[in-house]
PDB file of N, CA and C in Angstrom:
ATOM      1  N   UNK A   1       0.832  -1.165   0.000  1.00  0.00           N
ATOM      2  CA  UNK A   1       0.000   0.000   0.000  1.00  0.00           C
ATOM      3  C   UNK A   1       0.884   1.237   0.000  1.00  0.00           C
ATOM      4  N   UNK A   2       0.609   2.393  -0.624  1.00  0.00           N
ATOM      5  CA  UNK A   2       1.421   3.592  -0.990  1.00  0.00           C
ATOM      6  C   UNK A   2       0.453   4.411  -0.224  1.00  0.00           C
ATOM      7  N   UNK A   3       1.034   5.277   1.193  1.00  0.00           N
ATOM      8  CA  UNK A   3       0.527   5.841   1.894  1.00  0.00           C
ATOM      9  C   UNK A   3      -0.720   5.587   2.410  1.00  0.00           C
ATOM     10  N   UNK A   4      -1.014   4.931   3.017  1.00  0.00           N
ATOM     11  CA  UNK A   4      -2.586   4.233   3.128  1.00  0.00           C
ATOM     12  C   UNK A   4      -2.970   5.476   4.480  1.00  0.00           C
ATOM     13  N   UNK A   5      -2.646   6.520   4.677  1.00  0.00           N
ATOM     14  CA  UNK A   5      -2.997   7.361   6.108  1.00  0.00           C
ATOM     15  C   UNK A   5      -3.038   8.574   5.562  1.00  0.00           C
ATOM     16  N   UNK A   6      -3.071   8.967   3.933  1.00  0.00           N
ATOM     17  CA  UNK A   6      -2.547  10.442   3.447  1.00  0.00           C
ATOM     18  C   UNK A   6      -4.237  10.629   3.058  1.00  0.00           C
ATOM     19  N   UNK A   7      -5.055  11.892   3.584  1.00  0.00           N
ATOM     20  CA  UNK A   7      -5.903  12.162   3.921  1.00  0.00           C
ATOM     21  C   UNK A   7      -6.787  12.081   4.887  1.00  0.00           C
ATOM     22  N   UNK A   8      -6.277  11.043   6.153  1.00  0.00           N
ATOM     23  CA  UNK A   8      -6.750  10.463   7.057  1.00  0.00           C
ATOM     24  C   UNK A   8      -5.685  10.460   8.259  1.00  0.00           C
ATOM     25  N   UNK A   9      -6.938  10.756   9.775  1.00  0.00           N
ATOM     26  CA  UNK A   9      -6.489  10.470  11.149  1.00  0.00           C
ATOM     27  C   UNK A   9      -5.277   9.339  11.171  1.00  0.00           C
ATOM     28  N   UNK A  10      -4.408   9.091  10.723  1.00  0.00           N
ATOM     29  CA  UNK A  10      -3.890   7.362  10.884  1.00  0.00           C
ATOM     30  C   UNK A  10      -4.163   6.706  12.242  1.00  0.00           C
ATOM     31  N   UNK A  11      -4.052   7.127  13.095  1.00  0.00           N
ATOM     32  CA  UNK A  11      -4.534   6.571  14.488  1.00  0.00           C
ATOM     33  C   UNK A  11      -5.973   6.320  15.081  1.00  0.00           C
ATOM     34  N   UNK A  12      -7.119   6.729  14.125  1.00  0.00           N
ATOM     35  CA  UNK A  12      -8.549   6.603  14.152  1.00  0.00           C
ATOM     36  C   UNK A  12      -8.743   5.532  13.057  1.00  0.00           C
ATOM     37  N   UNK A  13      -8.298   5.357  12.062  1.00  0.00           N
ATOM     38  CA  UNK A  13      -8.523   4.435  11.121  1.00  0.00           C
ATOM     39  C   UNK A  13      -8.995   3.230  11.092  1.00  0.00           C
ATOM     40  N   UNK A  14     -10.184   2.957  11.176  1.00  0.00           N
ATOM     41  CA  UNK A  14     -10.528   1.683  11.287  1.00  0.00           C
ATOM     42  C   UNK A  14     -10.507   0.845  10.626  1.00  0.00           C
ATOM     43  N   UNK A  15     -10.365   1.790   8.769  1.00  0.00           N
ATOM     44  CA  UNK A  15      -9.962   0.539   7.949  1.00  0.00           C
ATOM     45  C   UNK A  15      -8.421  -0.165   7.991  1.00  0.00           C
ATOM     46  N   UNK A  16      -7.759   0.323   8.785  1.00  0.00           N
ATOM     47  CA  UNK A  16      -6.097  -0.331   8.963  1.00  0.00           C
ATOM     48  C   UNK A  16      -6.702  -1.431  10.533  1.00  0.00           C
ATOM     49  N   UNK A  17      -7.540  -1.233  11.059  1.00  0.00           N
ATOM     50  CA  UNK A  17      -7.568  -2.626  11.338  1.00  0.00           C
ATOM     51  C   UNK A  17      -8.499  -3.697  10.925  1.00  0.00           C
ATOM     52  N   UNK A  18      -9.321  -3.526  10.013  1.00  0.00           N
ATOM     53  CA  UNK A  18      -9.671  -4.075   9.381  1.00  0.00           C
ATOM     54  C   UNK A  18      -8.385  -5.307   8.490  1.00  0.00           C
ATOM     55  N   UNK A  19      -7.691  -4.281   7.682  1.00  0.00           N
ATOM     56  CA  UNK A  19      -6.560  -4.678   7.108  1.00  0.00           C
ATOM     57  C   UNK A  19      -5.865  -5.819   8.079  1.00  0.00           C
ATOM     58  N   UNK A  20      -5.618  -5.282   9.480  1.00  0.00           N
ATOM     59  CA  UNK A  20      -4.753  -6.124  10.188  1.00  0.00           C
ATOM     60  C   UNK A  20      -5.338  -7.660  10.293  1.00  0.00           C
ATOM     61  N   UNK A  21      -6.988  -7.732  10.931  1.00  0.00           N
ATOM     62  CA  UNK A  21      -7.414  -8.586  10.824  1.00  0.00           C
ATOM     63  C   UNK A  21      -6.865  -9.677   9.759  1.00  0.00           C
ATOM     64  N   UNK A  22      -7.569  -9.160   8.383  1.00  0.00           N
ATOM     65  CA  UNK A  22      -7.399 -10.142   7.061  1.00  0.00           C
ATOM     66  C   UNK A  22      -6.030 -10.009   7.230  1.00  0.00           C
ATOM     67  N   UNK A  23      -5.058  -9.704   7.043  1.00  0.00           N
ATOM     68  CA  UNK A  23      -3.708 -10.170   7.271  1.00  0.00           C
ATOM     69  C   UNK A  23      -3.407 -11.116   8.139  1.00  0.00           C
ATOM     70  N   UNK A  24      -3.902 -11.037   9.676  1.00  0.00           N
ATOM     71  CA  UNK A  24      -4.066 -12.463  10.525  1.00  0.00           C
ATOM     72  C   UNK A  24      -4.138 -13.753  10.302  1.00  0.00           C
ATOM     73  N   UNK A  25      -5.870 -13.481   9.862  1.00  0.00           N
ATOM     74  CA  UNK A  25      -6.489 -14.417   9.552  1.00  0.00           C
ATOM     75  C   UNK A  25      -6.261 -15.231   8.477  1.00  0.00           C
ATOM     76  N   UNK A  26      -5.159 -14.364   7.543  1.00  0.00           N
ATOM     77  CA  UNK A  26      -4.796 -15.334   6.159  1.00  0.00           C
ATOM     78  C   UNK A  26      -3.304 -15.789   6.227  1.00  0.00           C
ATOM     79  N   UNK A  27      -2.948 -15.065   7.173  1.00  0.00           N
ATOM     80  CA  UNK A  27      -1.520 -15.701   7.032  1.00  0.00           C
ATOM     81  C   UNK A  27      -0.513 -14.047   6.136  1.00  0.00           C
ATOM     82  N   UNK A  28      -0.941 -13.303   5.554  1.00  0.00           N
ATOM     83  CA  UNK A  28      -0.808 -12.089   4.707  1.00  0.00           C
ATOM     84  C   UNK A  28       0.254 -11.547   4.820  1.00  0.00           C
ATOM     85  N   UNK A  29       1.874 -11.018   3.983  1.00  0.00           N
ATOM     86  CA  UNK A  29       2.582 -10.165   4.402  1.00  0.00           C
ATOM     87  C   UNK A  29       1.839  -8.709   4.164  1.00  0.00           C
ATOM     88  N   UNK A  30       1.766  -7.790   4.732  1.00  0.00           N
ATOM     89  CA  UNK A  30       1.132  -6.632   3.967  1.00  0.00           C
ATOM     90  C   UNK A  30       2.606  -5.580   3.734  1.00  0.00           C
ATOM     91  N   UNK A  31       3.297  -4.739   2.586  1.00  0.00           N
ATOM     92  CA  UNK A  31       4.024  -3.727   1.982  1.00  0.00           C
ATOM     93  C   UNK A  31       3.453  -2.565   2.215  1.00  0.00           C
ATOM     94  N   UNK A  32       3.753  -1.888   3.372  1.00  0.00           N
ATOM     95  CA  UNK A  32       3.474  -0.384   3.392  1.00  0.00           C
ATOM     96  C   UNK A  32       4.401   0.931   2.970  1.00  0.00           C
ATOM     97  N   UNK A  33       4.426   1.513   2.149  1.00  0.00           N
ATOM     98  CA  UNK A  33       4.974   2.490   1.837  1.00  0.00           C
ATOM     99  C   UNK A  33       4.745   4.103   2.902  1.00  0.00           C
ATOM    100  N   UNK A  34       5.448   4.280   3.837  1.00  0.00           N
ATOM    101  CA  UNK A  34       4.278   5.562   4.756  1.00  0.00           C
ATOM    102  C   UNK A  34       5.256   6.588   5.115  1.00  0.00           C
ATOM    103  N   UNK A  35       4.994   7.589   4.848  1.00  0.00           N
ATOM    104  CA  UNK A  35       5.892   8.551   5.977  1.00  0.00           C
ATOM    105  C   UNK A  35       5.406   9.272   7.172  1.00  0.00           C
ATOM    106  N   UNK A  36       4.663   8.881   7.577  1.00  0.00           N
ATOM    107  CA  UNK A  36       4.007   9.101   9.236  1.00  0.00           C
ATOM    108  C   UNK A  36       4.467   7.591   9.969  1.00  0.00           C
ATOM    109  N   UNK A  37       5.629   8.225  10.589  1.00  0.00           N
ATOM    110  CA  UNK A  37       6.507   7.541  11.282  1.00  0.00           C
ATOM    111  C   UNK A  37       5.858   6.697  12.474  1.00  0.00           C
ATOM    112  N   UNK A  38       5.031   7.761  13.107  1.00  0.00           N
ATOM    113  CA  UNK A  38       4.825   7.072  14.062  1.00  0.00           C
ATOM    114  C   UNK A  38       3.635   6.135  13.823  1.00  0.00           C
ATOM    115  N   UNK A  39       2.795   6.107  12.431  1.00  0.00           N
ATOM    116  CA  UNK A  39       2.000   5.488  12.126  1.00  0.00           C
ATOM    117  C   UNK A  39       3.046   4.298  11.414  1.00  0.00           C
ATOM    118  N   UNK A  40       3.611   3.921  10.472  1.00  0.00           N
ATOM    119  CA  UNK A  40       4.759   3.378  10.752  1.00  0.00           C
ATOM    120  C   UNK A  40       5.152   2.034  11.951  1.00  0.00           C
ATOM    121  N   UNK A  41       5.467   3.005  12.684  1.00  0.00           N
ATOM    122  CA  UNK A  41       5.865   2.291  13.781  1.00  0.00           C
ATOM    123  C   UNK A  41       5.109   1.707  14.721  1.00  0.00           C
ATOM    124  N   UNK A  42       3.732   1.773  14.223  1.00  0.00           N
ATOM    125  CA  UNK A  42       2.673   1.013  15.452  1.00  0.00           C
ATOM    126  C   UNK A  42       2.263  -0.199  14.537  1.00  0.00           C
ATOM    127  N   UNK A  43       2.044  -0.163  13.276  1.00  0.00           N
ATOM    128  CA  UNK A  43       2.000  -1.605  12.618  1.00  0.00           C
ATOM    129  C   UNK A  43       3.203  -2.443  11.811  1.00  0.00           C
ATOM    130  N   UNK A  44       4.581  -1.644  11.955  1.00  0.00           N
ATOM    131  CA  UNK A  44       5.836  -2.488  11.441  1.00  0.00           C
ATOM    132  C   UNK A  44       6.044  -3.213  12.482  1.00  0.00           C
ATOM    133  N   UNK A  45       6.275  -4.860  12.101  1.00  0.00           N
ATOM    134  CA  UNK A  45       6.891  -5.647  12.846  1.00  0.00           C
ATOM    135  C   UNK A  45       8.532  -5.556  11.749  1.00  0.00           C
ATOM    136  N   UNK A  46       8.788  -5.071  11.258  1.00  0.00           N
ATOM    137  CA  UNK A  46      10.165  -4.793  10.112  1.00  0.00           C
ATOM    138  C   UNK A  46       9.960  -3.453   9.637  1.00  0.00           C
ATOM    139  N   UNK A  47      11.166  -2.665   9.746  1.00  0.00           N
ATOM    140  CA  UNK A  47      10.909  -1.248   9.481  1.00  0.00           C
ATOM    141  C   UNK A  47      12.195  -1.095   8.251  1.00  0.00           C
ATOM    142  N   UNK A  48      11.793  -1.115   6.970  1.00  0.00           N
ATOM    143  CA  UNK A  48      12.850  -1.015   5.928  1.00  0.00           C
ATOM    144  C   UNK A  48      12.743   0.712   5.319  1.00  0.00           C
ATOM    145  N   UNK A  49      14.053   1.477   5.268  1.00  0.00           N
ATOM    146  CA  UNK A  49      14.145   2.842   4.551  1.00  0.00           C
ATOM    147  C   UNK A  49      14.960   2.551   3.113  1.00  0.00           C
ATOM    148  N   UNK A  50      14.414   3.482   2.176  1.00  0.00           N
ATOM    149  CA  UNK A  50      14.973   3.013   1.082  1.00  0.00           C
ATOM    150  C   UNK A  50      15.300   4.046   0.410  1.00  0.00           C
ATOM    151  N   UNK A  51      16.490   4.725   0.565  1.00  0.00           N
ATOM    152  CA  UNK A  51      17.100   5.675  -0.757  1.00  0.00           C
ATOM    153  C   UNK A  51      17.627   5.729  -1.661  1.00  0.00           C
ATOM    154  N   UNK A  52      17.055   6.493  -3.024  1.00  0.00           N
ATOM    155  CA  UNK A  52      18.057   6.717  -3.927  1.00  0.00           C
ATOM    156  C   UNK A  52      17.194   4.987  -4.685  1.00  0.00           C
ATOM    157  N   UNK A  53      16.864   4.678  -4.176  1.00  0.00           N
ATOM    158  CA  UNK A  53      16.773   2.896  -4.685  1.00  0.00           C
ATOM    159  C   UNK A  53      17.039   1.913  -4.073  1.00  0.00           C
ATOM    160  N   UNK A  54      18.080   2.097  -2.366  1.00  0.00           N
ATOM    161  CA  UNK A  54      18.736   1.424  -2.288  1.00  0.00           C
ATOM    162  C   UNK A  54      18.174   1.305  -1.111  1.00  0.00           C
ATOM    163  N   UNK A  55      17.755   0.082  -0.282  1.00  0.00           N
ATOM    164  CA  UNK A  55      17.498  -0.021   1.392  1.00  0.00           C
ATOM    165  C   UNK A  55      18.839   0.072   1.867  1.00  0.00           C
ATOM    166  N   UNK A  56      18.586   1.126   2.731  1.00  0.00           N
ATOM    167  CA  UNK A  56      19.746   1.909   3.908  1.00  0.00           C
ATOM    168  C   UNK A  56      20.009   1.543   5.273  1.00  0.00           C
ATOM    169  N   UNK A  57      18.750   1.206   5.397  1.00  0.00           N
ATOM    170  CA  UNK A  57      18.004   0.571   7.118  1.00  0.00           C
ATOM    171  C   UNK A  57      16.867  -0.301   6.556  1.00  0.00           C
ATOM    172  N   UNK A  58      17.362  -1.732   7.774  1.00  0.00           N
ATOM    173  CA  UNK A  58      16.656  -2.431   7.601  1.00  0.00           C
ATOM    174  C   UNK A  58      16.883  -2.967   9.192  1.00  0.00           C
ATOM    175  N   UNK A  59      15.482  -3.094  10.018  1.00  0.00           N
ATOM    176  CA  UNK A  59      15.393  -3.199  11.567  1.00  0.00           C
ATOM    177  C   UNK A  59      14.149  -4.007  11.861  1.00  0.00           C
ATOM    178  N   UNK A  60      14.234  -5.154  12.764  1.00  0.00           N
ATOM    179  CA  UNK A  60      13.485  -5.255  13.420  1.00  0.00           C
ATOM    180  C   UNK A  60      12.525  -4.033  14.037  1.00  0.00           C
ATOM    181  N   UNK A  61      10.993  -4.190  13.983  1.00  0.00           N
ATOM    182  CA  UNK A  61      10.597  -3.027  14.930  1.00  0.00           C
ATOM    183  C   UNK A  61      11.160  -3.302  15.886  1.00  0.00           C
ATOM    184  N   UNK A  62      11.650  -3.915  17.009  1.00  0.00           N
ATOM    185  CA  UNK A  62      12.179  -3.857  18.900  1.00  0.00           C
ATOM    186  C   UNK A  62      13.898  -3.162  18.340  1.00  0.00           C
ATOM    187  N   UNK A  63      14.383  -2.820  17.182  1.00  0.00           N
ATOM    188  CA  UNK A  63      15.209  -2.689  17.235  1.00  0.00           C
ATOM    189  C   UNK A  63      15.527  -1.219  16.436  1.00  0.00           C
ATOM    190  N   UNK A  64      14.271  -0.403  16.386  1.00  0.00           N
ATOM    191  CA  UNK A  64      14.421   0.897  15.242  1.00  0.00           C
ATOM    192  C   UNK A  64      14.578   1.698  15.842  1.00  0.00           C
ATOM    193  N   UNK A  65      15.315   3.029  15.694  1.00  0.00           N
ATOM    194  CA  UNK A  65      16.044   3.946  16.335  1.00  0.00           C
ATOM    195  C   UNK A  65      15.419   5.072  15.506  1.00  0.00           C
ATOM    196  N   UNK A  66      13.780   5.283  16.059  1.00  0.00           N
ATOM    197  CA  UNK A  66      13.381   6.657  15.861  1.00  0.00           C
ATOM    198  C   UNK A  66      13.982   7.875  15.028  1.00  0.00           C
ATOM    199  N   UNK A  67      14.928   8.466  16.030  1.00  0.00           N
ATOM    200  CA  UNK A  67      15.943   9.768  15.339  1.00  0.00           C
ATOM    201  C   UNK A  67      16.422   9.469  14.574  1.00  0.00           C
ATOM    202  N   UNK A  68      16.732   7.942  13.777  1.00  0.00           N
ATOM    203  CA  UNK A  68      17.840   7.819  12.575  1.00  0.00           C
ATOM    204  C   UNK A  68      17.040   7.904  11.517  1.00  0.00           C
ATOM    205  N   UNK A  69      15.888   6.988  11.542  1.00  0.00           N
ATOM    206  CA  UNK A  69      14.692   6.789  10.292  1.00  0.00           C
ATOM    207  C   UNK A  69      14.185   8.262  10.323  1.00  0.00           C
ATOM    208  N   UNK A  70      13.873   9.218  11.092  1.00  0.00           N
ATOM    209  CA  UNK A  70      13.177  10.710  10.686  1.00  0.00           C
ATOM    210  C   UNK A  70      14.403  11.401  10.003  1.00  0.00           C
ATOM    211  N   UNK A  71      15.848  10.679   9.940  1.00  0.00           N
ATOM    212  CA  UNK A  71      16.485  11.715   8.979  1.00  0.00           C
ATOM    213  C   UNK A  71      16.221  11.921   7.963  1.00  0.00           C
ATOM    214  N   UNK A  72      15.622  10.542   6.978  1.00  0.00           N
ATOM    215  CA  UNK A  72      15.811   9.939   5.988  1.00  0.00           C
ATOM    216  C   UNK A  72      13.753  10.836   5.667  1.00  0.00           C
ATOM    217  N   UNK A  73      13.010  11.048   6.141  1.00  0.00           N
ATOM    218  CA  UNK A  73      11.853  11.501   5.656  1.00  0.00           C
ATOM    219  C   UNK A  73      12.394  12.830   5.586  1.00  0.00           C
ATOM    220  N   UNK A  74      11.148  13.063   4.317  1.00  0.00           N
ATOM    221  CA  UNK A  74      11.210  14.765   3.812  1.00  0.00           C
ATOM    222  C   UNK A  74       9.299  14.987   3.813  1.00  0.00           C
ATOM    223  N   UNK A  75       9.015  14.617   5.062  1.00  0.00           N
ATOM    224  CA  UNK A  75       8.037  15.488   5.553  1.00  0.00           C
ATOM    225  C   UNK A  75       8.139  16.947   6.104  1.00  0.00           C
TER     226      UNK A  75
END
């Protein structure tokens, strides 16, 4: 999904748990593309940054370091 929160509360969203559900229930990887970090960071269990083309950071969520990944957005 390519920004799935751009016009929308991301933290009210009920269709992202909807989403989560069917992802559960099927077994589902879901691809989020997002730059609302902290939206981001409440449904990455893997937090990948990718510049230029190239993944730069690639983290476990228990292992992502906030201040490094907000360098890399141009929000």
């Amino acid at each position: 999904m390519d920004e799935p929160t751009e016009g929308i509360q991301p933290r009210s969203s009920r269709r992202w748990r909807a989403r989560e559900r069917i992802r559960d229930e099927r077994g589902l990887s879901i691809v989020v593309s997002e730059q609302v970090l902290s939206f981001a960071l409440d449904i990455a269990d893997r937090v990948l940054v990718i510049e230029n083309g190239e993944i730069v950071r690639d983290d476990a969520r228990a292992g992502v370091d906030a201040a490094q990944i907000s360098k890399y957005l141009s929000v």
